[in-house]
Every structure is written in structure tokens, then in C-alpha cells.
PDB file of N, CA and C in Angstrom:
ATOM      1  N   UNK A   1       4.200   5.675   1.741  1.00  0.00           N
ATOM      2  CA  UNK A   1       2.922   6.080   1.201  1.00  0.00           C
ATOM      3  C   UNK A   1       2.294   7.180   2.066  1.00  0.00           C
ATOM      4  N   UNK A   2       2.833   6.930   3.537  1.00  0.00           N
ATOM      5  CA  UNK A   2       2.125   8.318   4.151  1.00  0.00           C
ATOM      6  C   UNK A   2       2.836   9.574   3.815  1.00  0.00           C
ATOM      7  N   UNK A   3       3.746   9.739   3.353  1.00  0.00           N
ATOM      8  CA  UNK A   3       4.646  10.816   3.103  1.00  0.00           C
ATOM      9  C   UNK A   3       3.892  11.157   1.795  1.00  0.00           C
ATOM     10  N   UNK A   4       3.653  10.555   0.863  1.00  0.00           N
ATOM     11  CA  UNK A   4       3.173  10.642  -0.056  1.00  0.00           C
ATOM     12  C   UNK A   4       2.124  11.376  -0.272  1.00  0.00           C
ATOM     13  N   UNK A   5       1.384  10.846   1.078  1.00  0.00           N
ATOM     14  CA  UNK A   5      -0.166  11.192   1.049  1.00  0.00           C
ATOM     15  C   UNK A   5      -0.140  12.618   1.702  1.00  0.00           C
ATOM     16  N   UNK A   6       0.480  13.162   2.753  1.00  0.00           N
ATOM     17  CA  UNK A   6       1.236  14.401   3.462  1.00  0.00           C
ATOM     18  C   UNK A   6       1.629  15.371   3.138  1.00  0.00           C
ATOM     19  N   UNK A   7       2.651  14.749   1.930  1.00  0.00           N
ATOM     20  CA  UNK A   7       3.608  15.868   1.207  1.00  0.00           C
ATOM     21  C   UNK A   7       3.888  15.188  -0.272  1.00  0.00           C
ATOM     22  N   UNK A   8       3.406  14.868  -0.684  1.00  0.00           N
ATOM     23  CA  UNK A   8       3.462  14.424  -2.225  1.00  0.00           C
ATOM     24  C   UNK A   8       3.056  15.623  -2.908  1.00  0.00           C
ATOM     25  N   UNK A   9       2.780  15.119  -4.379  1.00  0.00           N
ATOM     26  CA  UNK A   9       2.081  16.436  -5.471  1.00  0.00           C
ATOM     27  C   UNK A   9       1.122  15.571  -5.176  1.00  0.00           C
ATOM     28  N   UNK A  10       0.103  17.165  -5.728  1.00  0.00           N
ATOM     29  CA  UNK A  10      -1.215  16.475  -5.505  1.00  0.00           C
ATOM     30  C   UNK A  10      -1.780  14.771  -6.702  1.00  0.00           C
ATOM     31  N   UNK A  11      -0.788  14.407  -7.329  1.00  0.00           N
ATOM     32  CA  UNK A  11      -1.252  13.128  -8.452  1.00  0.00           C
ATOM     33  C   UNK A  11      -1.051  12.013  -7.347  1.00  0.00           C
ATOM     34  N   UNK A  12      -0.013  12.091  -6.771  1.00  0.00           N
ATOM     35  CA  UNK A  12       0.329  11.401  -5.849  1.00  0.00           C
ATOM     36  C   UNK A  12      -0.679  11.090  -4.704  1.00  0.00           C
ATOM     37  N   UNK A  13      -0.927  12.311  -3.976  1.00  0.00           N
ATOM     38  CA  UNK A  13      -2.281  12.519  -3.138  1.00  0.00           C
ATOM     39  C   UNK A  13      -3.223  11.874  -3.556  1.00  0.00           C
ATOM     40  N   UNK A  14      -3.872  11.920  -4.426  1.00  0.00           N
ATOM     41  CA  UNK A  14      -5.044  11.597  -5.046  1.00  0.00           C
ATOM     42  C   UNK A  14      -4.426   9.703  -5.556  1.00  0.00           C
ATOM     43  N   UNK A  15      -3.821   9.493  -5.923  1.00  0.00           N
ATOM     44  CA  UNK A  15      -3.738   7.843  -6.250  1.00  0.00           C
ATOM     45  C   UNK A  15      -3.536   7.154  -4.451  1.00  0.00           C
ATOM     46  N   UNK A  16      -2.831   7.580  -4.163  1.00  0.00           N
ATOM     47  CA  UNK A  16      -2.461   6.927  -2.293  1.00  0.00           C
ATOM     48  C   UNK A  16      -4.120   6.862  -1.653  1.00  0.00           C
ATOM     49  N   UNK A  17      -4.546   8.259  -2.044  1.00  0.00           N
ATOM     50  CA  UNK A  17      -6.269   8.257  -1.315  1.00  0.00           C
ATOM     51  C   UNK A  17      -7.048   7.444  -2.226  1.00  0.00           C
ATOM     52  N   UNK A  18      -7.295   6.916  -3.387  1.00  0.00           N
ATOM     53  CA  UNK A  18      -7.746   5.816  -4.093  1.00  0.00           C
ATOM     54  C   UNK A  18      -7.603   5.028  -3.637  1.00  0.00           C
ATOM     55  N   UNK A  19      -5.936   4.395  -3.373  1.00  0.00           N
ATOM     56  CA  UNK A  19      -5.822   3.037  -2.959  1.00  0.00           C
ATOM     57  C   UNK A  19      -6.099   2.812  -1.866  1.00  0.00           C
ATOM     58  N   UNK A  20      -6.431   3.619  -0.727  1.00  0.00           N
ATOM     59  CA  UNK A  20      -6.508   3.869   0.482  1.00  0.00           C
ATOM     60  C   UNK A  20      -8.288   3.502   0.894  1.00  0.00           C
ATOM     61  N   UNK A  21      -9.156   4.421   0.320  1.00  0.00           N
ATOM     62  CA  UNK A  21     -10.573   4.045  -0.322  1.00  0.00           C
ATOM     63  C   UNK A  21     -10.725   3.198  -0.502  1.00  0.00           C
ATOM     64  N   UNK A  22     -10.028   2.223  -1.508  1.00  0.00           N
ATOM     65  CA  UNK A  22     -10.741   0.794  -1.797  1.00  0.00           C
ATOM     66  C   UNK A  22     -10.131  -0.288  -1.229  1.00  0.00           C
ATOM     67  N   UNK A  23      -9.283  -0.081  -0.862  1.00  0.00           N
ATOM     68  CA  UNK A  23      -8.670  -1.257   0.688  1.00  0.00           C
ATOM     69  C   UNK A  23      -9.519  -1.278   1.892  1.00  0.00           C
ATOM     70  N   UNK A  24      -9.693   0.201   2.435  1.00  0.00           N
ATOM     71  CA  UNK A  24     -10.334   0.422   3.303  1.00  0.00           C
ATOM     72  C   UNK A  24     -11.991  -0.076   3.569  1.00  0.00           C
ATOM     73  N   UNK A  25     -12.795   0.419   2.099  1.00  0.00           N
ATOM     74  CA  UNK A  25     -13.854   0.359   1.854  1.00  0.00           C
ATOM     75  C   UNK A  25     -14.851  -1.071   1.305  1.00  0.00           C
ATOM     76  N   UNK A  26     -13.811  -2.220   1.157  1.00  0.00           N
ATOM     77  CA  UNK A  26     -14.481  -3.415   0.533  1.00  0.00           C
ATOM     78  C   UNK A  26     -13.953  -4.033   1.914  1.00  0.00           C
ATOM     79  N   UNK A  27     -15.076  -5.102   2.136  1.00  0.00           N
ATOM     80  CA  UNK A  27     -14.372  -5.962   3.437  1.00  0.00           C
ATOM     81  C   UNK A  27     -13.140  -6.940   2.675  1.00  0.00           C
ATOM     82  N   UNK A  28     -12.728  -7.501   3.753  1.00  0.00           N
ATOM     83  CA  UNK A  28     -11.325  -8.773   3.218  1.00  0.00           C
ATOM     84  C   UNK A  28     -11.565  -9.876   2.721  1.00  0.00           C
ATOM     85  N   UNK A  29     -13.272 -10.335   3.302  1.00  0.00           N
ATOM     86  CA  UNK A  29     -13.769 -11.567   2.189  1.00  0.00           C
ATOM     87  C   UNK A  29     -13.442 -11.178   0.677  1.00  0.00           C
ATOM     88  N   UNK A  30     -14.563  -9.961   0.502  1.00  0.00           N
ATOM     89  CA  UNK A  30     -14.817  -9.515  -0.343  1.00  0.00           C
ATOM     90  C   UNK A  30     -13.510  -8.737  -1.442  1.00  0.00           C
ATOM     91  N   UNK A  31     -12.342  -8.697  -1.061  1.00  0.00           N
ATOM     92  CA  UNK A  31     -11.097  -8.457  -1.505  1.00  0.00           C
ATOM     93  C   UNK A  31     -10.397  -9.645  -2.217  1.00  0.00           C
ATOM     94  N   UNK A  32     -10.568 -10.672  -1.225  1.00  0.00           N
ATOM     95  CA  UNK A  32     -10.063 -11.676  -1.366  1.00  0.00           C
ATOM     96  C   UNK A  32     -10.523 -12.363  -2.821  1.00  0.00           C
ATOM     97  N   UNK A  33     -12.522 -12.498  -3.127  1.00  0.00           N
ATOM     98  CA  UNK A  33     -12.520 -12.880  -4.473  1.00  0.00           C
ATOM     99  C   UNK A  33     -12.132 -12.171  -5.285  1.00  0.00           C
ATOM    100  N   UNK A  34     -12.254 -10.742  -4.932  1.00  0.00           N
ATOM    101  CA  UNK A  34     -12.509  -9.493  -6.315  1.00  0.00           C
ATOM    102  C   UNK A  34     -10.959  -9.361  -7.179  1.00  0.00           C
ATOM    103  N   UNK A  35      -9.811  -9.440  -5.853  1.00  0.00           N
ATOM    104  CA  UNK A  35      -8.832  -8.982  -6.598  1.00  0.00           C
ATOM    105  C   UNK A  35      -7.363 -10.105  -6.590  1.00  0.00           C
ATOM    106  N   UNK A  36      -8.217 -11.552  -6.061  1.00  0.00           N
ATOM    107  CA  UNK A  36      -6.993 -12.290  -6.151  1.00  0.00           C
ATOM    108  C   UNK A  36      -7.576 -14.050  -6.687  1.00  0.00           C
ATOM    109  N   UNK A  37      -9.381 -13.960  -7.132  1.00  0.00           N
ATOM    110  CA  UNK A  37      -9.472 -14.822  -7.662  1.00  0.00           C
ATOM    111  C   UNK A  37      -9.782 -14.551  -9.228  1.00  0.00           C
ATOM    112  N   UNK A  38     -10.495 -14.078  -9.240  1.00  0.00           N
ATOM    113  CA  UNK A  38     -11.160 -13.712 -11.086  1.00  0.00           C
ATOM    114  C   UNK A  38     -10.031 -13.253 -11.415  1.00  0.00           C
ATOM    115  N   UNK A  39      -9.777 -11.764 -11.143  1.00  0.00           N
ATOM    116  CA  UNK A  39      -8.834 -11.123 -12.051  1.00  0.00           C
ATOM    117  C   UNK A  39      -6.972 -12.568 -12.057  1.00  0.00           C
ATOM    118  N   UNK A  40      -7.134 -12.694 -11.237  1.00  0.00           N
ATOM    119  CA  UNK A  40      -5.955 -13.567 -11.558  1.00  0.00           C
ATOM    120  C   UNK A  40      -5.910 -14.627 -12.150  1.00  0.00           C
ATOM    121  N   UNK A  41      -7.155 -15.127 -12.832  1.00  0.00           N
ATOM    122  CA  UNK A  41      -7.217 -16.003 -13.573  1.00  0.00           C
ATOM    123  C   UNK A  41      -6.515 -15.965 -15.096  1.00  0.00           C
ATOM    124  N   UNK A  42      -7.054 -14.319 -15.172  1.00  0.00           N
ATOM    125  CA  UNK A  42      -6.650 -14.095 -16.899  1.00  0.00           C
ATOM    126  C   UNK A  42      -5.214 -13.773 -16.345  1.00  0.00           C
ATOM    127  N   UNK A  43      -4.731 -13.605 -15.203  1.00  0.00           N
ATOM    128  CA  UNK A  43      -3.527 -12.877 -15.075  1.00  0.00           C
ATOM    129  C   UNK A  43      -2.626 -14.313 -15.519  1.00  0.00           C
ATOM    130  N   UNK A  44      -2.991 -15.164 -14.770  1.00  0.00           N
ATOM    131  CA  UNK A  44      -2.099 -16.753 -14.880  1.00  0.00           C
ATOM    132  C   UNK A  44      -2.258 -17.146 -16.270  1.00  0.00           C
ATOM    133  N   UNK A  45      -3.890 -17.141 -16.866  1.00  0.00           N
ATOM    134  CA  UNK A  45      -3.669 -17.640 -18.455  1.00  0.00           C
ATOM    135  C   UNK A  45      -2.558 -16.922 -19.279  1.00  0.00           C
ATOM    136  N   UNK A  46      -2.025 -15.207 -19.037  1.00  0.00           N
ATOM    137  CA  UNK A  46      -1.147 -14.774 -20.117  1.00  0.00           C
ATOM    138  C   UNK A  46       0.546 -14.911 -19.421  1.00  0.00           C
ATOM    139  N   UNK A  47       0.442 -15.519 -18.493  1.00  0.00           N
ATOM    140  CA  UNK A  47       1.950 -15.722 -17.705  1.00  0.00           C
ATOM    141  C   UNK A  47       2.151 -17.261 -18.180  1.00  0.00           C
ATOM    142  N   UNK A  48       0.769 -18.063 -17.852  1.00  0.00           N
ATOM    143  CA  UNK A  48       1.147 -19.472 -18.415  1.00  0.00           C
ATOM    144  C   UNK A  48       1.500 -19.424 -19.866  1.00  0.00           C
ATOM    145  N   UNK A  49       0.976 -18.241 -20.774  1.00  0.00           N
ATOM    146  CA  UNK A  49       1.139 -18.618 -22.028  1.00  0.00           C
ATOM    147  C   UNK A  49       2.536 -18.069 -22.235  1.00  0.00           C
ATOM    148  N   UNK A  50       3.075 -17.390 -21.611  1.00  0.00           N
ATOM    149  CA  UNK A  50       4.493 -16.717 -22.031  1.00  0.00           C
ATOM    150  C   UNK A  50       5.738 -17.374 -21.449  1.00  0.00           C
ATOM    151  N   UNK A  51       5.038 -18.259 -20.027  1.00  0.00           N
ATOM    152  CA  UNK A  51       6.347 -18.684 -19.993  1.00  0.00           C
ATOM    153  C   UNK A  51       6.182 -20.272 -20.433  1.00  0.00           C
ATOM    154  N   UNK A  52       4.808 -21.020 -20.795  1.00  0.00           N
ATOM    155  CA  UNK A  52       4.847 -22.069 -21.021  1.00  0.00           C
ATOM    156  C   UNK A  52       4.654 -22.757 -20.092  1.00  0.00           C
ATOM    157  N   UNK A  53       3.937 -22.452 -18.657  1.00  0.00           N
ATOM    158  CA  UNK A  53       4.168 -23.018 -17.683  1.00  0.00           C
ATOM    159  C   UNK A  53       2.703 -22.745 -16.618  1.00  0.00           C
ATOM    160  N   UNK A  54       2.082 -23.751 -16.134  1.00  0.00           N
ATOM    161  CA  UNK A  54       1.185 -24.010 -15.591  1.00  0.00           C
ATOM    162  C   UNK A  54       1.974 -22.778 -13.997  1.00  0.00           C
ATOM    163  N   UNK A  55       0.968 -22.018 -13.797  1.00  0.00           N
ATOM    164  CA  UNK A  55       0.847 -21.160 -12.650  1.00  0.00           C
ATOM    165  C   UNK A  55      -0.277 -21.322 -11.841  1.00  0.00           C
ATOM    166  N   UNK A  56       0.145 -21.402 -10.291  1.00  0.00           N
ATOM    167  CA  UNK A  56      -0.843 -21.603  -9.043  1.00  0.00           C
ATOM    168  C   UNK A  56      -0.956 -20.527  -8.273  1.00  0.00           C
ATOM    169  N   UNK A  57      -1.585 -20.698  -7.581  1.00  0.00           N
ATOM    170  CA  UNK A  57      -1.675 -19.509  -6.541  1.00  0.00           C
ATOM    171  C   UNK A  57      -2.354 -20.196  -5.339  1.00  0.00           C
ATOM    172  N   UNK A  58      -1.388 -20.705  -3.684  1.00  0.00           N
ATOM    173  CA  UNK A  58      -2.091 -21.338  -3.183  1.00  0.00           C
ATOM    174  C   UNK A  58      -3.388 -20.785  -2.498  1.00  0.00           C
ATOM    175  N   UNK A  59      -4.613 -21.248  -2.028  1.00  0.00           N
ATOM    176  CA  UNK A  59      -5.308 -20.159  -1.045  1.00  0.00           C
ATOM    177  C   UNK A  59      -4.799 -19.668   0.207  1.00  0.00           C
ATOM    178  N   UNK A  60      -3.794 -20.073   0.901  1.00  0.00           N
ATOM    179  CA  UNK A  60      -3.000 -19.726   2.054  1.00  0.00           C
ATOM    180  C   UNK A  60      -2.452 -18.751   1.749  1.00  0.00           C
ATOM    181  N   UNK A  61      -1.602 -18.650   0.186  1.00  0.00           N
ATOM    182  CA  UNK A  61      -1.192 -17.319  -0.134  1.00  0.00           C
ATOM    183  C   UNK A  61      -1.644 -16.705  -0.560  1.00  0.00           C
ATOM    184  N   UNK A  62      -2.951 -16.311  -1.297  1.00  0.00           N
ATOM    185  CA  UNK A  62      -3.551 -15.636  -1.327  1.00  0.00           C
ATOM    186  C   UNK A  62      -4.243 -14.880  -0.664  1.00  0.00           C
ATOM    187  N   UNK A  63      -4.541 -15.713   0.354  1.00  0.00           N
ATOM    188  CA  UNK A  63      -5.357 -14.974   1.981  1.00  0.00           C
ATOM    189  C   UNK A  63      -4.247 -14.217   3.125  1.00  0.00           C
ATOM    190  N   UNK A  64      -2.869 -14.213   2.823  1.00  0.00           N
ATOM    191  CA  UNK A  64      -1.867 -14.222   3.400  1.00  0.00           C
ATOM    192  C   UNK A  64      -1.695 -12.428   2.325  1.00  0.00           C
ATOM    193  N   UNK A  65      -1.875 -12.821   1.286  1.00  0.00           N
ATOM    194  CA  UNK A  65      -1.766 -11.180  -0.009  1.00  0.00           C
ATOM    195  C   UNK A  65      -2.998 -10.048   0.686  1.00  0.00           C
ATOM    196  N   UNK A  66      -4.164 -10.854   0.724  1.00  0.00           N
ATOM    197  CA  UNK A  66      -5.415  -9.786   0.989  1.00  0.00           C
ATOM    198  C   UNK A  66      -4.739  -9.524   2.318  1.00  0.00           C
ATOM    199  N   UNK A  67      -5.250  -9.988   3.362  1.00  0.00           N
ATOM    200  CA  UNK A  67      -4.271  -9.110   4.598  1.00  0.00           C
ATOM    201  C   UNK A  67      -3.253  -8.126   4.813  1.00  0.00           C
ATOM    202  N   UNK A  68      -1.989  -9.062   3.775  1.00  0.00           N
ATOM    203  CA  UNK A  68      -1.057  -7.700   4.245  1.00  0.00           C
ATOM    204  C   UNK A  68      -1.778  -6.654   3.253  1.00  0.00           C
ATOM    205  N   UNK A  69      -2.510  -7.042   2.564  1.00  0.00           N
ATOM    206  CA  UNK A  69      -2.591  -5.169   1.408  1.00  0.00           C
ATOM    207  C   UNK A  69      -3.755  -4.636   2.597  1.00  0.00           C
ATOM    208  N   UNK A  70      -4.509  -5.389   2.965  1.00  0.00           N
ATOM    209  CA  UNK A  70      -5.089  -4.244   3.830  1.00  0.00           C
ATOM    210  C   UNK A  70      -4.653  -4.158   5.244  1.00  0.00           C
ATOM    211  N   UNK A  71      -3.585  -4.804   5.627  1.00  0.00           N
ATOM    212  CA  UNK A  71      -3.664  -4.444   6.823  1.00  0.00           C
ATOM    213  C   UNK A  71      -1.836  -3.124   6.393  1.00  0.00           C
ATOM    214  N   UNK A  72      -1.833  -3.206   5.658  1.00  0.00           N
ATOM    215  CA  UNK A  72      -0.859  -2.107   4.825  1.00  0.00           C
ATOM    216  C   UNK A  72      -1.543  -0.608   4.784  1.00  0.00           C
ATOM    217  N   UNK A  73      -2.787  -0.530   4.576  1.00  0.00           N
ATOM    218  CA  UNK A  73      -3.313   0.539   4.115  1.00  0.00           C
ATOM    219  C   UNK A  73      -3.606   1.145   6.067  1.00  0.00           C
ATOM    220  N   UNK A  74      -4.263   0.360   6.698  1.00  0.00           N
ATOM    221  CA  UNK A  74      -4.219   1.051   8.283  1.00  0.00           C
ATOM    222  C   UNK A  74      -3.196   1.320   8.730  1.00  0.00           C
ATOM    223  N   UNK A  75      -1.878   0.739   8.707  1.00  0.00           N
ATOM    224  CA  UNK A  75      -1.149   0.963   8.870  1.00  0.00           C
ATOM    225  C   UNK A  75      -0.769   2.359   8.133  1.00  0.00           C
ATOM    226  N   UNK A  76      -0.905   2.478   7.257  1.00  0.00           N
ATOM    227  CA  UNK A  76      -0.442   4.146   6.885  1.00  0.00           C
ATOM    228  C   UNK A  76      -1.135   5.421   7.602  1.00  0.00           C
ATOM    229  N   UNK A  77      -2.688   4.810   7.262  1.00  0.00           N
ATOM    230  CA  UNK A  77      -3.550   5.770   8.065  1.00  0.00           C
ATOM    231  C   UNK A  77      -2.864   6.088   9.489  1.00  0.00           C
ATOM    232  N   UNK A  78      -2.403   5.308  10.384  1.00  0.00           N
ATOM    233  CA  UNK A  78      -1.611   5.632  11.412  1.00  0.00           C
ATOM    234  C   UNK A  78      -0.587   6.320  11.463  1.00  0.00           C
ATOM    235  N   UNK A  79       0.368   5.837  10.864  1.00  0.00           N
ATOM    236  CA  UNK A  79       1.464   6.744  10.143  1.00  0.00           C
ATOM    237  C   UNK A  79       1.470   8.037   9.978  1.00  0.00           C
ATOM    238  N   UNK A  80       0.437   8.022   9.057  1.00  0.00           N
ATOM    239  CA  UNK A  80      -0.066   9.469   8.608  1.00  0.00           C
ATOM    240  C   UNK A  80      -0.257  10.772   9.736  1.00  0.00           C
ATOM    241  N   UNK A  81      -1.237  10.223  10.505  1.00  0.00           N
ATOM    242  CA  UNK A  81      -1.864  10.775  11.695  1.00  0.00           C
ATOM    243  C   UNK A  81      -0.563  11.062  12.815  1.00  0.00           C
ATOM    244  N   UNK A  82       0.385  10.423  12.869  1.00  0.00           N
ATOM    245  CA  UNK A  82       1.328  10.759  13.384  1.00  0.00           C
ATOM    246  C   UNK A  82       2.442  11.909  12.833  1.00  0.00           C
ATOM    247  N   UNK A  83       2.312  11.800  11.214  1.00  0.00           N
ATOM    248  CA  UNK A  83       2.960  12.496  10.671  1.00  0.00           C
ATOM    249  C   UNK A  83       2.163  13.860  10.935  1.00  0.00           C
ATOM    250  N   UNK A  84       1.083  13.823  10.957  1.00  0.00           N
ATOM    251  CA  UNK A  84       0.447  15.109  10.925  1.00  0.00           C
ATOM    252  C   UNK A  84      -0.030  15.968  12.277  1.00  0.00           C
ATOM    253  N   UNK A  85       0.046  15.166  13.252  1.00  0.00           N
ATOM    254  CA  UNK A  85       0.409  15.441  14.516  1.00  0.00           C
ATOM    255  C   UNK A  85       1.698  15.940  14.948  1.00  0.00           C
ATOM    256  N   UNK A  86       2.826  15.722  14.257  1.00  0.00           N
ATOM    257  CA  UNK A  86       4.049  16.669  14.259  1.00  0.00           C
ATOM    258  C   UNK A  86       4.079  18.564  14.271  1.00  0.00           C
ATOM    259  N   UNK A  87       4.132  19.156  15.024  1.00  0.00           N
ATOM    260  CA  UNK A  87       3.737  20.704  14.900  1.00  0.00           C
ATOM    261  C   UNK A  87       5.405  21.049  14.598  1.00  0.00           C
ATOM    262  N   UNK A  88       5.146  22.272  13.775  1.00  0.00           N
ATOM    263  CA  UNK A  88       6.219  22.855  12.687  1.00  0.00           C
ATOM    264  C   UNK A  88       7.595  22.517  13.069  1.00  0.00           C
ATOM    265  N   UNK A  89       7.640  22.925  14.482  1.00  0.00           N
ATOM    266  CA  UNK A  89       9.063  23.223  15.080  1.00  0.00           C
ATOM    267  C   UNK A  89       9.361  21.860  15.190  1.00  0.00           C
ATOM    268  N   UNK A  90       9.131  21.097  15.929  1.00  0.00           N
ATOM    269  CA  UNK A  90       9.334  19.668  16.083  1.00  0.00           C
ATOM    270  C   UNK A  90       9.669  18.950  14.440  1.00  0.00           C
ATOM    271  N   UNK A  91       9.466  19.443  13.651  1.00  0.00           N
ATOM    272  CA  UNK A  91       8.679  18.704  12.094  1.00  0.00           C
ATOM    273  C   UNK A  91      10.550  19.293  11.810  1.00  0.00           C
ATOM    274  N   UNK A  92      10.852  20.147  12.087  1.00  0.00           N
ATOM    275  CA  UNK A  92      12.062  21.064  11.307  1.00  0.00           C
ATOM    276  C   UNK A  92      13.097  20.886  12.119  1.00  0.00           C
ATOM    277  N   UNK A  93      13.005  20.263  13.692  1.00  0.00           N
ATOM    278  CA  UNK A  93      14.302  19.932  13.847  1.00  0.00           C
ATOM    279  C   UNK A  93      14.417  18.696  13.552  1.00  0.00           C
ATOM    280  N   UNK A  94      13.844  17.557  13.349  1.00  0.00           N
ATOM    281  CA  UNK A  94      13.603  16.115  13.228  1.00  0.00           C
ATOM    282  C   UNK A  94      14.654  16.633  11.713  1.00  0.00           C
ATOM    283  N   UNK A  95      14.253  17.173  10.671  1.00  0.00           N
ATOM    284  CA  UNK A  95      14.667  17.540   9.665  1.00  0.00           C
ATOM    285  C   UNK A  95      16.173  17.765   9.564  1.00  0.00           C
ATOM    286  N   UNK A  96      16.435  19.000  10.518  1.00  0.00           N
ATOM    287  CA  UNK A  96      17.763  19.255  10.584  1.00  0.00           C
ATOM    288  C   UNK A  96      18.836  18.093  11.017  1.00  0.00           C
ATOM    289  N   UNK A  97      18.070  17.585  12.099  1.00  0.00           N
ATOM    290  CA  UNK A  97      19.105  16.548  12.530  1.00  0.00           C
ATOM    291  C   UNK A  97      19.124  15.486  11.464  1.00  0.00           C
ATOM    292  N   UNK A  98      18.346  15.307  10.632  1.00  0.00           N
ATOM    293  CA  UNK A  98      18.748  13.721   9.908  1.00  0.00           C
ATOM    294  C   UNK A  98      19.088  14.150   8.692  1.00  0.00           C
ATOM    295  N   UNK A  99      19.404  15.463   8.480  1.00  0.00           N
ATOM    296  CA  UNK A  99      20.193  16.294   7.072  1.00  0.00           C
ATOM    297  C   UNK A  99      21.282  15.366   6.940  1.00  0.00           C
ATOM    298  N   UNK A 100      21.784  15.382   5.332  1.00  0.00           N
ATOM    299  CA  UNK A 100      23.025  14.634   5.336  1.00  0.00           C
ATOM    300  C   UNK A 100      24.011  15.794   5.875  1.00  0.00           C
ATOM    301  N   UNK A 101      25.275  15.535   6.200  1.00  0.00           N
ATOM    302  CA  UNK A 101      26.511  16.056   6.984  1.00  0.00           C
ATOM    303  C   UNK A 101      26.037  16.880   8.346  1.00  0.00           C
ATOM    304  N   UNK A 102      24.818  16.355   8.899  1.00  0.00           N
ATOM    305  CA  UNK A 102      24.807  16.217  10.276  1.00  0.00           C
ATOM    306  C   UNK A 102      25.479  15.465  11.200  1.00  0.00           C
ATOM    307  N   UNK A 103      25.835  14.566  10.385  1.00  0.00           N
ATOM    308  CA  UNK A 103      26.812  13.359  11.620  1.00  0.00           C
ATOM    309  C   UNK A 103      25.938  12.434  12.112  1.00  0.00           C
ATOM    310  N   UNK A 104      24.707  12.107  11.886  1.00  0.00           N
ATOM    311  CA  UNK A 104      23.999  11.209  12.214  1.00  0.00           C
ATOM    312  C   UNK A 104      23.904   9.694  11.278  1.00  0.00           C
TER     313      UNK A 104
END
């Protein structure tokens, strides 16, 4: 996703910096109801209805989902910042050497 965000097209750019925004920007309580209790309610009613089958979601795993998605999104921001801290020359031999039929 940091590559994405770096050197993507700009559609790309712009969805990575969305998701990036609203990970970043809601706290993890507040993640935690918005996008893994309500909305997953209707999500389980049309999975229970298709497969016929009562669906859970424990709160351990759910609080275990909000974390890694945001602790996913800092993690890029880092990434990123490293990627972009690379100056040209450095950026183009890193390149050359991990070309395919370099031997690496």
C-alpha cells in the first residue's frame, strides 16, 4: 500500500489516502463499534441467510480486526516515509540489483 501511495496512478493514490484518513482519523474505540459492530450485523443477517447458518463474531476477534487495520495503516505511513527518504541514485540501484536476471 505504500508503493501504492508513492508510485501508484493517481486512483490508487487517492483510495490508499482515504483509507489511510479514516483509520488514522477515528480513535480504535470508536472503530471498533462503527465498523465491526452495526455494519456487521446486516453483514451476518445476509451470510446467515445464504448459507443457512447462524454467524458469530467473537469480541476478542473483533478487537484483535480493529487493531491490526489500524495498526496496518501506521505501519505504512512508516514505510512510506522511508520509501520517500530514498534519494534517486540509491532508489535506482536498489532497482537494478533486484531486476530479474540479476542473479539475485
Amino acid at each position: 500500500m505504500a508503493a501504492i501511495q508513492v508510485y501508484g496512478p493517481r486512483w490508487g493514490r487517492f483510495l490508499v489516502s482515504v483509507y489511510v484518513w479514516f483509520f488514522r482519523g477515528v480513535p480504535i474505540p470508536g472503530l471498533a463499534v462503527c465498523l465491526l459492530f452495526r455494519p456487521f450485523r446486516s453483514v451476518k443477517k445476509i451470510l446467515g441467510q445464504l448459507l443457512g447458518e447462524k454467524i458469530s463474531l467473537p469480541l476478542f476477534v473483533a478487537t484483535l480486526i480493529t487493531l491490526g487495520l489500524t495498526s496496518e495503516v501506521y505501519q505504512w505511513r512508516i514505510i512510506r516515509g522511508s520509501v520517500l527518504s530514498l534519494n534517486l541514485g540509491r532508489y535506482n540501484t536498489a532497482m537494478s540489483r533486484a531486476s530479474p536476471g540479476s542473479g539475485i
